[in-house]
ModelCIF file with pLDDT and N, C-alpha, C, O atoms, coordinates in Angstrom:
data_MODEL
#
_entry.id   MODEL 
#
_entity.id                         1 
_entity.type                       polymer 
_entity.pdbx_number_of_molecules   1 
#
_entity_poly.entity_id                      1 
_entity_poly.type                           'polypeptide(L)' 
_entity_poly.nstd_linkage                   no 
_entity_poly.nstd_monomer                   no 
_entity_poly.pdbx_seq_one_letter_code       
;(UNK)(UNK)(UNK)(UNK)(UNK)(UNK)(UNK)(UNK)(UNK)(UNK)(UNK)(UNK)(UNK)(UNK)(UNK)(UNK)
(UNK)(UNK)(UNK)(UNK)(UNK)(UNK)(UNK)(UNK)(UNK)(UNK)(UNK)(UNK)(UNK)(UNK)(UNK)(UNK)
(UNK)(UNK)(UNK)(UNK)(UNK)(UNK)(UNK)(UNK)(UNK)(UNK)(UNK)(UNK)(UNK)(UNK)(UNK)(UNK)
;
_entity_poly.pdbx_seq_one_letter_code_can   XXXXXXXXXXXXXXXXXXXXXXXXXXXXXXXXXXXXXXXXXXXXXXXX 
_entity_poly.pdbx_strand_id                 A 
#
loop_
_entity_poly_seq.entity_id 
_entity_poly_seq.num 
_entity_poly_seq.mon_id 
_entity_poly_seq.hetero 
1 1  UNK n 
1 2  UNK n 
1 3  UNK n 
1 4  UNK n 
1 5  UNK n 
1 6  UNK n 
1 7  UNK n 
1 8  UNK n 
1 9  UNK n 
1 10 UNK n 
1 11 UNK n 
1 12 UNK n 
1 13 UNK n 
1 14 UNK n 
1 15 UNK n 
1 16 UNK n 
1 17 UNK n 
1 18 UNK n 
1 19 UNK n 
1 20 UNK n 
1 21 UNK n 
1 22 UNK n 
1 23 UNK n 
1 24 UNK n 
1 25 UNK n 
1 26 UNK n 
1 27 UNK n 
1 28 UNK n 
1 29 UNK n 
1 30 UNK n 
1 31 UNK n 
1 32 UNK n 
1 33 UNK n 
1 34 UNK n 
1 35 UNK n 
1 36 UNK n 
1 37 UNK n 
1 38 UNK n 
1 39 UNK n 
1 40 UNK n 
1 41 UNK n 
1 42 UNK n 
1 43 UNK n 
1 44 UNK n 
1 45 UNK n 
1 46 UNK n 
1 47 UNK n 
1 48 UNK n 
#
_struct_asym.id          A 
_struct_asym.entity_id   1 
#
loop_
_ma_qa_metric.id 
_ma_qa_metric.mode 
_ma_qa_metric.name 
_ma_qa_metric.software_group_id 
_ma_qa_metric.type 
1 global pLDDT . pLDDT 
2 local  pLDDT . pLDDT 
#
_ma_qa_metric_global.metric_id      1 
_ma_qa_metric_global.metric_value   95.33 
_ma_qa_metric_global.model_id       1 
_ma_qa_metric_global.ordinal_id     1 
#
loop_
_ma_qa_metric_local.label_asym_id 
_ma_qa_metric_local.label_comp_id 
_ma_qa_metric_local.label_seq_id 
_ma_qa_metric_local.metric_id 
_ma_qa_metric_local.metric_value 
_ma_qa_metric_local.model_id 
_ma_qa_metric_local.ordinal_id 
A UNK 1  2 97.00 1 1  
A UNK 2  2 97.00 1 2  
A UNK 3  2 98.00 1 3  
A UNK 4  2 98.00 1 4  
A UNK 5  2 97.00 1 5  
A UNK 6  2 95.00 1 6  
A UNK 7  2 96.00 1 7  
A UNK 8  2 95.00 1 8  
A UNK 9  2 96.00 1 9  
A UNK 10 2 97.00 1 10 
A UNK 11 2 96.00 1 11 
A UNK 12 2 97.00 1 12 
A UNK 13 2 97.00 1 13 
A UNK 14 2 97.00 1 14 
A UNK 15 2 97.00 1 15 
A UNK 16 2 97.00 1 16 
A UNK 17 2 98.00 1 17 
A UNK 18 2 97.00 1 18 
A UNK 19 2 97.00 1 19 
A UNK 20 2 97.00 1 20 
A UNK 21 2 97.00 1 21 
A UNK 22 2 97.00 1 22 
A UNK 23 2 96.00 1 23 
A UNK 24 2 95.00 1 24 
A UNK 25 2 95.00 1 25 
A UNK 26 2 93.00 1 26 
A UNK 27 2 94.00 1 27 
A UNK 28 2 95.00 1 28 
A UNK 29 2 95.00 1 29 
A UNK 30 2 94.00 1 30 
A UNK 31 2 93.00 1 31 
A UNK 32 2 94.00 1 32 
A UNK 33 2 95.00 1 33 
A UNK 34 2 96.00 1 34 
A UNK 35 2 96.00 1 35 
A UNK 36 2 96.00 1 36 
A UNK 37 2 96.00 1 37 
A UNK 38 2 96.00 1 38 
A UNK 39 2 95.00 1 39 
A UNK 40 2 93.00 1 40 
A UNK 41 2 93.00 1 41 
A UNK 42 2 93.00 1 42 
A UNK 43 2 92.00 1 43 
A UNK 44 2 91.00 1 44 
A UNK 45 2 91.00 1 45 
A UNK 46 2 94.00 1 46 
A UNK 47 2 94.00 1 47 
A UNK 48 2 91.00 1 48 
#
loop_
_atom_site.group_PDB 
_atom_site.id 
_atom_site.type_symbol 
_atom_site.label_atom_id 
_atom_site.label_alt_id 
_atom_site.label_comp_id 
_atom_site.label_asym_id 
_atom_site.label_entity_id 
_atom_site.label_seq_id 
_atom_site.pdbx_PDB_ins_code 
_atom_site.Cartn_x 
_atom_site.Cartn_y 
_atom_site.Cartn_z 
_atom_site.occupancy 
_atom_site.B_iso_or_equiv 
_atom_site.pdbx_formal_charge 
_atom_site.auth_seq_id 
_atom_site.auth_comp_id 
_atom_site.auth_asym_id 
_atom_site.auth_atom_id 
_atom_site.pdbx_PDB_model_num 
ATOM 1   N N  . UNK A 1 1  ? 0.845  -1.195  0.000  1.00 97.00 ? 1  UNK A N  1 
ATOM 2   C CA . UNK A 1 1  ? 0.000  0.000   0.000  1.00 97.00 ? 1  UNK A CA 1 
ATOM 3   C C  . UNK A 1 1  ? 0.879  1.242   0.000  1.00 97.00 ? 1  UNK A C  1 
ATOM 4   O O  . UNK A 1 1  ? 1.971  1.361   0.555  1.00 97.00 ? 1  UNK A O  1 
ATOM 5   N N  . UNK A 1 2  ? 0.206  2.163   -0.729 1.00 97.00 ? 2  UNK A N  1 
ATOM 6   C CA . UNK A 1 2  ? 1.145  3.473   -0.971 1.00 97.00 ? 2  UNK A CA 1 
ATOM 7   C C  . UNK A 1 2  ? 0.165  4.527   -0.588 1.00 97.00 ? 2  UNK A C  1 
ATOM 8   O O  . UNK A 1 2  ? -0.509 5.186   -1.381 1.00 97.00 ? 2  UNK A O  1 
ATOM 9   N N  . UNK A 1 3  ? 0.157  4.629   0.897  1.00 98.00 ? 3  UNK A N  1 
ATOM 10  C CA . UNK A 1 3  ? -0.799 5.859   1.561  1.00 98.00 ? 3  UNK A CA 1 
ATOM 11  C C  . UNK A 1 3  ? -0.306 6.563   2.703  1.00 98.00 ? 3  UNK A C  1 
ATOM 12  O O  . UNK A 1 3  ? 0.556  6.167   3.488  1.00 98.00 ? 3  UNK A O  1 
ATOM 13  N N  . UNK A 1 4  ? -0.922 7.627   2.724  1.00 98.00 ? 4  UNK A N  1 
ATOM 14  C CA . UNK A 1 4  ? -0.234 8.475   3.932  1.00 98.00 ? 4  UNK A CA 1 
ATOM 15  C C  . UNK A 1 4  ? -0.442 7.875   5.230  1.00 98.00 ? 4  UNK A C  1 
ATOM 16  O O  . UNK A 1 4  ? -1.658 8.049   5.315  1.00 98.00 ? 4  UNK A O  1 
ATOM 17  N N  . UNK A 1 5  ? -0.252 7.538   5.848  1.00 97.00 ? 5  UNK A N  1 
ATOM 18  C CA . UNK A 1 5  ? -0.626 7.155   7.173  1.00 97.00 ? 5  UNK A CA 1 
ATOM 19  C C  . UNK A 1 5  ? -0.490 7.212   8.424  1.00 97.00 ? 5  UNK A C  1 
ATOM 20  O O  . UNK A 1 5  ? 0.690  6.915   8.613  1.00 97.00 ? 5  UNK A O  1 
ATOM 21  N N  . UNK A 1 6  ? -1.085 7.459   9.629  1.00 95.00 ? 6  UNK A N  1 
ATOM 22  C CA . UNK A 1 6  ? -0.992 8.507   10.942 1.00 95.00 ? 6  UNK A CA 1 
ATOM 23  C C  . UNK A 1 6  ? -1.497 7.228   11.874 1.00 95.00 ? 6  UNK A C  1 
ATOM 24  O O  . UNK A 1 6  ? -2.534 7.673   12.366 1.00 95.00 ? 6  UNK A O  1 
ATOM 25  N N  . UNK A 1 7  ? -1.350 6.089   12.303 1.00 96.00 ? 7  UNK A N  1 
ATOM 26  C CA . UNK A 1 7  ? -2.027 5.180   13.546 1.00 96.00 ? 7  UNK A CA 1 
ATOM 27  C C  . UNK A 1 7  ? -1.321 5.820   14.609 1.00 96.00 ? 7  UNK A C  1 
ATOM 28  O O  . UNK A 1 7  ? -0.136 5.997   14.892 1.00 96.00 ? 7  UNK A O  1 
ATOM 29  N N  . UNK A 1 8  ? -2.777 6.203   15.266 1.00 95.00 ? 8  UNK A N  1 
ATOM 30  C CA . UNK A 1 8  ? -2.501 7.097   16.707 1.00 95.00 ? 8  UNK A CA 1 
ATOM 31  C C  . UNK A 1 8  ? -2.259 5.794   18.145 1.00 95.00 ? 8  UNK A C  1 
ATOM 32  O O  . UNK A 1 8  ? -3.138 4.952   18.331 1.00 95.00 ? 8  UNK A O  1 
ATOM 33  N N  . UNK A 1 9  ? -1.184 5.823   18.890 1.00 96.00 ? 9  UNK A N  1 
ATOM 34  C CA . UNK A 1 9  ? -1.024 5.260   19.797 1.00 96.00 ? 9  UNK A CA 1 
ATOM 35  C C  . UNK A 1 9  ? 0.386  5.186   20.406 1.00 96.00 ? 9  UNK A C  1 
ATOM 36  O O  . UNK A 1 9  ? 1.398  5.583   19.828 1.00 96.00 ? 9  UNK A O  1 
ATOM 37  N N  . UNK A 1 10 ? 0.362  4.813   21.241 1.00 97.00 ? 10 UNK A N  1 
ATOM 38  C CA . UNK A 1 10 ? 1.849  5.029   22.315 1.00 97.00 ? 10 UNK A CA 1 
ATOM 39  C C  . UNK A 1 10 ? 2.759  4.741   20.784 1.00 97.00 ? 10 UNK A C  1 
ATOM 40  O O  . UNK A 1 10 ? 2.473  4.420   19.630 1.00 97.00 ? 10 UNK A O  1 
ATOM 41  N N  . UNK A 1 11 ? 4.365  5.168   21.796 1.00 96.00 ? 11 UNK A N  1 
ATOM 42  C CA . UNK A 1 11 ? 5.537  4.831   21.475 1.00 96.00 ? 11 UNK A CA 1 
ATOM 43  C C  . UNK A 1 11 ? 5.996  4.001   21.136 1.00 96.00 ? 11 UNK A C  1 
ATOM 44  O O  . UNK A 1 11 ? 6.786  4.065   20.194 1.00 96.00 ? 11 UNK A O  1 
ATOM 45  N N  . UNK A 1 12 ? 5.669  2.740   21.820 1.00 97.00 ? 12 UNK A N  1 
ATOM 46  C CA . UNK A 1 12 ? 5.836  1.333   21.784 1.00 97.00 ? 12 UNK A CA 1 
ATOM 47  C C  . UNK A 1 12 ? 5.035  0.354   20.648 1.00 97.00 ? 12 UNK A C  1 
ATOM 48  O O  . UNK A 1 12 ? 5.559  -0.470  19.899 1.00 97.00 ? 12 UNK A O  1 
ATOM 49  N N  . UNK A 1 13 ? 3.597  0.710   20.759 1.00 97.00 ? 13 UNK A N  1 
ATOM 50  C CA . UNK A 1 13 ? 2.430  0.067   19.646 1.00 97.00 ? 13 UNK A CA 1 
ATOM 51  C C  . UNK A 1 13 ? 3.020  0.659   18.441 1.00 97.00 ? 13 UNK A C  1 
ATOM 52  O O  . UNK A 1 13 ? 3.241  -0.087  17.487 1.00 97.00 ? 13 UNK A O  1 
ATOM 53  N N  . UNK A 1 14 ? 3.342  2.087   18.353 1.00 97.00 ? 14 UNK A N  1 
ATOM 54  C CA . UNK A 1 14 ? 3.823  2.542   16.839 1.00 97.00 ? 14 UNK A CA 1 
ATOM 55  C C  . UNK A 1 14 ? 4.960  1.802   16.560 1.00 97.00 ? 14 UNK A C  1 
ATOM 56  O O  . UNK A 1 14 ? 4.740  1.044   15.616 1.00 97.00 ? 14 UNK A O  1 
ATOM 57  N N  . UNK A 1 15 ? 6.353  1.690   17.101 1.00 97.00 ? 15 UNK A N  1 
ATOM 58  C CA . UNK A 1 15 ? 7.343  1.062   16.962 1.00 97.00 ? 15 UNK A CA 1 
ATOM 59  C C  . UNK A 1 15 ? 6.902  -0.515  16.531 1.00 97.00 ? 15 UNK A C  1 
ATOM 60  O O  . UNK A 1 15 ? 7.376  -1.025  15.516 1.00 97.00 ? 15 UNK A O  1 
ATOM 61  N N  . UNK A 1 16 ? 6.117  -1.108  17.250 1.00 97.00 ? 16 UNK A N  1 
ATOM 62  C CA . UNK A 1 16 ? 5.278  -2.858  16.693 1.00 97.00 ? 16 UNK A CA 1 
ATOM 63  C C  . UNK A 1 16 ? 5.020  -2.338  15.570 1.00 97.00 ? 16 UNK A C  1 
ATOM 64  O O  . UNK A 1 16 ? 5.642  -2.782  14.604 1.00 97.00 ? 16 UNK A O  1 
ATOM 65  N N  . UNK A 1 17 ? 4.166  -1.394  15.386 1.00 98.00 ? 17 UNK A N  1 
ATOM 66  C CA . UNK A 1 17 ? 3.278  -1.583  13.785 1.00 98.00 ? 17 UNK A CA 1 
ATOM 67  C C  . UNK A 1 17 ? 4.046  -1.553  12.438 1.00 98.00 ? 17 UNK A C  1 
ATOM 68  O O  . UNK A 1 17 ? 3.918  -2.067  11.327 1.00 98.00 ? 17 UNK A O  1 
ATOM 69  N N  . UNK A 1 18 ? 5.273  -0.347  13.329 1.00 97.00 ? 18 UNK A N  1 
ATOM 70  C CA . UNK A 1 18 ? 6.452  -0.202  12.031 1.00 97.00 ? 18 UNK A CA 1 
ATOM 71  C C  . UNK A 1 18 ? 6.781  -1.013  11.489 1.00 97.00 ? 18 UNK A C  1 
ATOM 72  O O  . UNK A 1 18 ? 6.987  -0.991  10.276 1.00 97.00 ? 18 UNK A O  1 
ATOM 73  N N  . UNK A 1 19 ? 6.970  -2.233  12.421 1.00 97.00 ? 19 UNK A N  1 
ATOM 74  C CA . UNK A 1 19 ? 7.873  -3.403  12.550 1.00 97.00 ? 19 UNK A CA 1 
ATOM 75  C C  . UNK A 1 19 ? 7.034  -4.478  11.447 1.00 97.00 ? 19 UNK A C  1 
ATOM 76  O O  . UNK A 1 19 ? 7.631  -5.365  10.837 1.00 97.00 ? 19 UNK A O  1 
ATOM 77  N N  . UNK A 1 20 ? 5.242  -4.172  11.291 1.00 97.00 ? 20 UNK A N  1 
ATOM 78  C CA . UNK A 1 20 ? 4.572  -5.290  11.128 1.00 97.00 ? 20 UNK A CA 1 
ATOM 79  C C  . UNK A 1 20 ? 4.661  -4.573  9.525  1.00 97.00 ? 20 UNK A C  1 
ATOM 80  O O  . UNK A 1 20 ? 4.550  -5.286  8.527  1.00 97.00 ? 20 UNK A O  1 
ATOM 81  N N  . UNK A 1 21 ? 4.814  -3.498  9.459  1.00 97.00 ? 21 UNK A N  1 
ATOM 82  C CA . UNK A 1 21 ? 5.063  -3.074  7.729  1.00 97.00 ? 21 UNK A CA 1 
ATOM 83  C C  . UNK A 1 21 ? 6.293  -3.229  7.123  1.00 97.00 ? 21 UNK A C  1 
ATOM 84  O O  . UNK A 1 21 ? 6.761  -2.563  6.200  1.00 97.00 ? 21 UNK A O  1 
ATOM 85  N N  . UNK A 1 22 ? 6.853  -4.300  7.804  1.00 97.00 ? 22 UNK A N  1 
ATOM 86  C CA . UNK A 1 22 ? 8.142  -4.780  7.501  1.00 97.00 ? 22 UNK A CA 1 
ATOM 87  C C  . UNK A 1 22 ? 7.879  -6.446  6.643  1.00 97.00 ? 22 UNK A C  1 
ATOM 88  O O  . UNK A 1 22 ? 8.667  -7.164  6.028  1.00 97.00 ? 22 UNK A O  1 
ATOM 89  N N  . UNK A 1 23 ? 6.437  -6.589  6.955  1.00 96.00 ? 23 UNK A N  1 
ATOM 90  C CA . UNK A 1 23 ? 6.751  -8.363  7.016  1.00 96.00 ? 23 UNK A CA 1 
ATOM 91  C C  . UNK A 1 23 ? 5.898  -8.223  5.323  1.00 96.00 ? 23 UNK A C  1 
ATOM 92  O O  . UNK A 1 23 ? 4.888  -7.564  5.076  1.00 96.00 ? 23 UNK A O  1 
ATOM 93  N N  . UNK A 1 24 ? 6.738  -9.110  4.330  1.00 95.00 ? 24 UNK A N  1 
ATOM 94  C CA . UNK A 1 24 ? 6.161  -9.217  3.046  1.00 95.00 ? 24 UNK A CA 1 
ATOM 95  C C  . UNK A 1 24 ? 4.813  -9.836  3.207  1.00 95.00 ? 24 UNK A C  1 
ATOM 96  O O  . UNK A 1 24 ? 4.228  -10.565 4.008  1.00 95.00 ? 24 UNK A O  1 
ATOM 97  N N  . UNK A 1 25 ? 4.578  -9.193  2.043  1.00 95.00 ? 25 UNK A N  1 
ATOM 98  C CA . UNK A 1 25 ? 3.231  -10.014 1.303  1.00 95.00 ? 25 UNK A CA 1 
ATOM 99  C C  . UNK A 1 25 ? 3.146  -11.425 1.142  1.00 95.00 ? 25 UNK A C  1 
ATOM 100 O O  . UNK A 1 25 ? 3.960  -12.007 0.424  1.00 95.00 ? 25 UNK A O  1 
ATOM 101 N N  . UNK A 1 26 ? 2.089  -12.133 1.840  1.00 93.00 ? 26 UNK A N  1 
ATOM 102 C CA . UNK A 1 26 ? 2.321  -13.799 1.649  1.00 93.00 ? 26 UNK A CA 1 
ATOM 103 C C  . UNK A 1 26 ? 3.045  -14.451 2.577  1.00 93.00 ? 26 UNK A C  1 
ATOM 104 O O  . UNK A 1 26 ? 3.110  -15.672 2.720  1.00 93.00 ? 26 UNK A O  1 
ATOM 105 N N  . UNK A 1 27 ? 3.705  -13.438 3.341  1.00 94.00 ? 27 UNK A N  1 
ATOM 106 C CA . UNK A 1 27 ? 4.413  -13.738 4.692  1.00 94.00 ? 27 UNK A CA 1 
ATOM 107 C C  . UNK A 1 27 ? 3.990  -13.963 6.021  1.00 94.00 ? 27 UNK A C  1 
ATOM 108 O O  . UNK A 1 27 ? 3.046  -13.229 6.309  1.00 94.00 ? 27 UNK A O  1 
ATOM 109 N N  . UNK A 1 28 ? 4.352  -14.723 6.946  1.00 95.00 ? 28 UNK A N  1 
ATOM 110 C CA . UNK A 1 28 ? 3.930  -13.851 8.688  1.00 95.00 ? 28 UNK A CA 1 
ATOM 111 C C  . UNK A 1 28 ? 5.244  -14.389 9.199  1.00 95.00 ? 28 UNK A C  1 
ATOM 112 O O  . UNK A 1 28 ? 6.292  -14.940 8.862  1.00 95.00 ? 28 UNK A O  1 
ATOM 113 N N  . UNK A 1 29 ? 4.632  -13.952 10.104 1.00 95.00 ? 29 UNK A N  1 
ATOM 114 C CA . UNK A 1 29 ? 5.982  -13.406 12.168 1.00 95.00 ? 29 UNK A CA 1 
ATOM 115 C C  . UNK A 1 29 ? 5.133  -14.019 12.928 1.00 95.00 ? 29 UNK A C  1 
ATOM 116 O O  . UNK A 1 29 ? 3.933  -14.147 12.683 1.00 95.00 ? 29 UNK A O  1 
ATOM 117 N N  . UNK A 1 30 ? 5.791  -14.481 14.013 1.00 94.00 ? 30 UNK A N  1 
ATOM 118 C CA . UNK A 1 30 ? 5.392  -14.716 14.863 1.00 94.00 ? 30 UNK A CA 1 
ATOM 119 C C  . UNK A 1 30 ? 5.901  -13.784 16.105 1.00 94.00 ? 30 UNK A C  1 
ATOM 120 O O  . UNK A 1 30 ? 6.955  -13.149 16.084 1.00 94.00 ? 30 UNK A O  1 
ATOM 121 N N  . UNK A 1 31 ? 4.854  -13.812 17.331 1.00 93.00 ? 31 UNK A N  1 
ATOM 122 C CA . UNK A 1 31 ? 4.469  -11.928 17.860 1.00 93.00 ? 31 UNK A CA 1 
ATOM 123 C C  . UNK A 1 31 ? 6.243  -11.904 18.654 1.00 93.00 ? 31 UNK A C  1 
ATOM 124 O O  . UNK A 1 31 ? 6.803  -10.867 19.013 1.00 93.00 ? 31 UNK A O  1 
ATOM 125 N N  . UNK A 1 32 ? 6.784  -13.190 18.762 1.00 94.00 ? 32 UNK A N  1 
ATOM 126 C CA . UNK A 1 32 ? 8.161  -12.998 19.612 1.00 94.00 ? 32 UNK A CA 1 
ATOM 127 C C  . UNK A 1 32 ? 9.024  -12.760 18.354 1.00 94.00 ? 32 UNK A C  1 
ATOM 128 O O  . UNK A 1 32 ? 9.939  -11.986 18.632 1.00 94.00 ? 32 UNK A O  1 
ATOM 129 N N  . UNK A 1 33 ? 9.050  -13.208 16.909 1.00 95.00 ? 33 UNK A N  1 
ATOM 130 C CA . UNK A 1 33 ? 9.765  -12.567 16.100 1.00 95.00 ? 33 UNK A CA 1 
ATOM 131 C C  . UNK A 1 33 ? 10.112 -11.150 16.018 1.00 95.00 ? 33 UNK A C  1 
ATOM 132 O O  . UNK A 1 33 ? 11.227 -10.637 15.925 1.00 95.00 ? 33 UNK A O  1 
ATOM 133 N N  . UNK A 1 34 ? 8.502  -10.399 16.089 1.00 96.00 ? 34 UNK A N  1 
ATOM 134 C CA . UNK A 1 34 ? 8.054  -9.221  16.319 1.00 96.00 ? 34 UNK A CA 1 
ATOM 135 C C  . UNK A 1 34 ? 9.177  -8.367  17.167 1.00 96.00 ? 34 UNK A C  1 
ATOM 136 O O  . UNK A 1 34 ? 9.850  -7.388  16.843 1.00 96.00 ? 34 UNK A O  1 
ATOM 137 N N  . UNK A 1 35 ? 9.104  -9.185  18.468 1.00 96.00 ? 35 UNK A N  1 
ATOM 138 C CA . UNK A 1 35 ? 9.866  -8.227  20.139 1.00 96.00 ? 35 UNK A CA 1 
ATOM 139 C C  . UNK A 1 35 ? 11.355 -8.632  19.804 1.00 96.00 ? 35 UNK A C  1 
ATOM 140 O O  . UNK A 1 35 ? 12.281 -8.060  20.378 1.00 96.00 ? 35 UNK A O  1 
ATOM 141 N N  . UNK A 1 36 ? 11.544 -9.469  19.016 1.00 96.00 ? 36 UNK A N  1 
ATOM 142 C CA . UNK A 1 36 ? 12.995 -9.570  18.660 1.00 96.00 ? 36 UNK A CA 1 
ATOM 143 C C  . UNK A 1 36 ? 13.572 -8.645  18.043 1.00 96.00 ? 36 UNK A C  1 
ATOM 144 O O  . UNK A 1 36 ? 14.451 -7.969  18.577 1.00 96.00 ? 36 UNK A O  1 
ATOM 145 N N  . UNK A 1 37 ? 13.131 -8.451  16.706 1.00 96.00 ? 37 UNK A N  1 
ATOM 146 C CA . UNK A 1 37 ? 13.165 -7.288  16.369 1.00 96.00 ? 37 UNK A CA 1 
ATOM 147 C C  . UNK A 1 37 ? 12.900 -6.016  16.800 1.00 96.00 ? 37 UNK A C  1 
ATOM 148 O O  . UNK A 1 37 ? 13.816 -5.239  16.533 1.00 96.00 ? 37 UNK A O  1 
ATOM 149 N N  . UNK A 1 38 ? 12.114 -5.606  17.284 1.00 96.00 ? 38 UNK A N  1 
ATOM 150 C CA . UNK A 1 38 ? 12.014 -4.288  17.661 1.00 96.00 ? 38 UNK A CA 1 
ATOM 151 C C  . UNK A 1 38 ? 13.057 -3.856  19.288 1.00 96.00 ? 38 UNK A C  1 
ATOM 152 O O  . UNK A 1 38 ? 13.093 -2.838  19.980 1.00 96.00 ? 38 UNK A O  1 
ATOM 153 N N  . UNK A 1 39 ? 13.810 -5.245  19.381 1.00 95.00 ? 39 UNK A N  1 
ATOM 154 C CA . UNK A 1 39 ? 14.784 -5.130  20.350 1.00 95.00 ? 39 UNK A CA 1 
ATOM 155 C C  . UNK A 1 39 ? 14.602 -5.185  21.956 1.00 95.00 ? 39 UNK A C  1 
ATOM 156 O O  . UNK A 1 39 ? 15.252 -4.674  22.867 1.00 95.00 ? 39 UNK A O  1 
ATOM 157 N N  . UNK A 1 40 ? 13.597 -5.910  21.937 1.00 93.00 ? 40 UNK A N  1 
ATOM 158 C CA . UNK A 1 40 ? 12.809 -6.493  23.438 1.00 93.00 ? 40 UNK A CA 1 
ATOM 159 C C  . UNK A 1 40 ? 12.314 -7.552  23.172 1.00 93.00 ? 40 UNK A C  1 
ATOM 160 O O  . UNK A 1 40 ? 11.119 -7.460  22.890 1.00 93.00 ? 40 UNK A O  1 
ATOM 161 N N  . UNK A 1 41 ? 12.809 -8.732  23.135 1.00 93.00 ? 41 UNK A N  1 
ATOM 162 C CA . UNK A 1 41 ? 12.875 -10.363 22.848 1.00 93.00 ? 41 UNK A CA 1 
ATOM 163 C C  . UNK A 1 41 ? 11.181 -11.015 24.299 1.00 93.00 ? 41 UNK A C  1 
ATOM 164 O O  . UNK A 1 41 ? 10.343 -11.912 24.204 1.00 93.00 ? 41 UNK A O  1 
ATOM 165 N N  . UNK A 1 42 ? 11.386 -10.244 25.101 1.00 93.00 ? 42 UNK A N  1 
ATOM 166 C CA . UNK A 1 42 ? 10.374 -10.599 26.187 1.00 93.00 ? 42 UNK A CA 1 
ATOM 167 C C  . UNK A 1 42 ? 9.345  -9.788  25.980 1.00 93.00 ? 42 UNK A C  1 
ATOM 168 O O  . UNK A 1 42 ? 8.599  -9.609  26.943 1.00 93.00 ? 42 UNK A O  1 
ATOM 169 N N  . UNK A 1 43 ? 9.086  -9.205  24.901 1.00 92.00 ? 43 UNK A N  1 
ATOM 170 C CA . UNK A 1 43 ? 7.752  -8.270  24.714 1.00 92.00 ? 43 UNK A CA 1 
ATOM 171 C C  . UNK A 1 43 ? 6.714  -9.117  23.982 1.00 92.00 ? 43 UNK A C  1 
ATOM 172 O O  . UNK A 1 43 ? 5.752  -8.475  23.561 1.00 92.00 ? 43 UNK A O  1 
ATOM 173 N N  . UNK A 1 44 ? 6.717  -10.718 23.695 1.00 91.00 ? 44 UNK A N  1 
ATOM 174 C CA . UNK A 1 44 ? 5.782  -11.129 22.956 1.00 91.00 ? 44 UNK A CA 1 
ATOM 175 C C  . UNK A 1 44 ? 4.295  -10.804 23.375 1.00 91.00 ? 44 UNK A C  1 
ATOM 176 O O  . UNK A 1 44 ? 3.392  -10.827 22.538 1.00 91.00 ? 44 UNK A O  1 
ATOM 177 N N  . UNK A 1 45 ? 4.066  -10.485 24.765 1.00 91.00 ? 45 UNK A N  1 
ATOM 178 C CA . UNK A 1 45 ? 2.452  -10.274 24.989 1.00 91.00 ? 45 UNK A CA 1 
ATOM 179 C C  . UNK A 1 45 ? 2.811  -8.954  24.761 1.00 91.00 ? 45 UNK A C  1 
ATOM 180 O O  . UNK A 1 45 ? 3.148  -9.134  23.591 1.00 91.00 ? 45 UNK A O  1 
ATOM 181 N N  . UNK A 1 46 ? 3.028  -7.661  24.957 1.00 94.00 ? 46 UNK A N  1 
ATOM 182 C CA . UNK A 1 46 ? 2.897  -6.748  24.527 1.00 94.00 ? 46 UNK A CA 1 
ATOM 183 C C  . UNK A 1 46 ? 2.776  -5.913  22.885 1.00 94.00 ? 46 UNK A C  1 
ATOM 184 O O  . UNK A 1 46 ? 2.081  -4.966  22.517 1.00 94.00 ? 46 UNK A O  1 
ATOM 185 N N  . UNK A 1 47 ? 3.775  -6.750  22.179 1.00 94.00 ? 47 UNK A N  1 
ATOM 186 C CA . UNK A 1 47 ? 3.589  -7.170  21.135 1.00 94.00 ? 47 UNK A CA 1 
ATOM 187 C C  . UNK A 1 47 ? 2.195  -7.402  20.501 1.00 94.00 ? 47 UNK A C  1 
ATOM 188 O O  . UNK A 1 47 ? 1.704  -6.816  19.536 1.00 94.00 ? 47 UNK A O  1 
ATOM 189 N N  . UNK A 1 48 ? 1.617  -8.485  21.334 1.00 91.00 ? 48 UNK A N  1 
ATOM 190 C CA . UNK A 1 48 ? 0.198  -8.912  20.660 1.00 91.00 ? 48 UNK A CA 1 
ATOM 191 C C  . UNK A 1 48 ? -0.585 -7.981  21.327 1.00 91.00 ? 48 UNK A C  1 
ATOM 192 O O  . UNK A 1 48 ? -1.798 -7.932  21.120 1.00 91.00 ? 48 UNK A O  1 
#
């Protein structure tokens, strides 16, 4: 998708979502892949 886009929410949820416009098309993560990446490996429930 090629749109402007503003998702209002903490610091942390924006940093996840960044993370989830990372994962290709036809792809998934799993939510501790997720906290791995975004550099907090123990964030899988926060994450979800």
């Amino acid at each position: 998708f090629n749109l402007p886009i503003n998702p209002i929410g903490t610091d942390f949820q924006k940093k996840v979502w960044a993370e989830l416009l990372k994962i290709p098309y036809g792809q998934t993560a799993s939510y501790r892949e997720i906290a791995v990446k975004i550099g907090n490996p123990k964030a899988s429930r926060a994450v979800g």
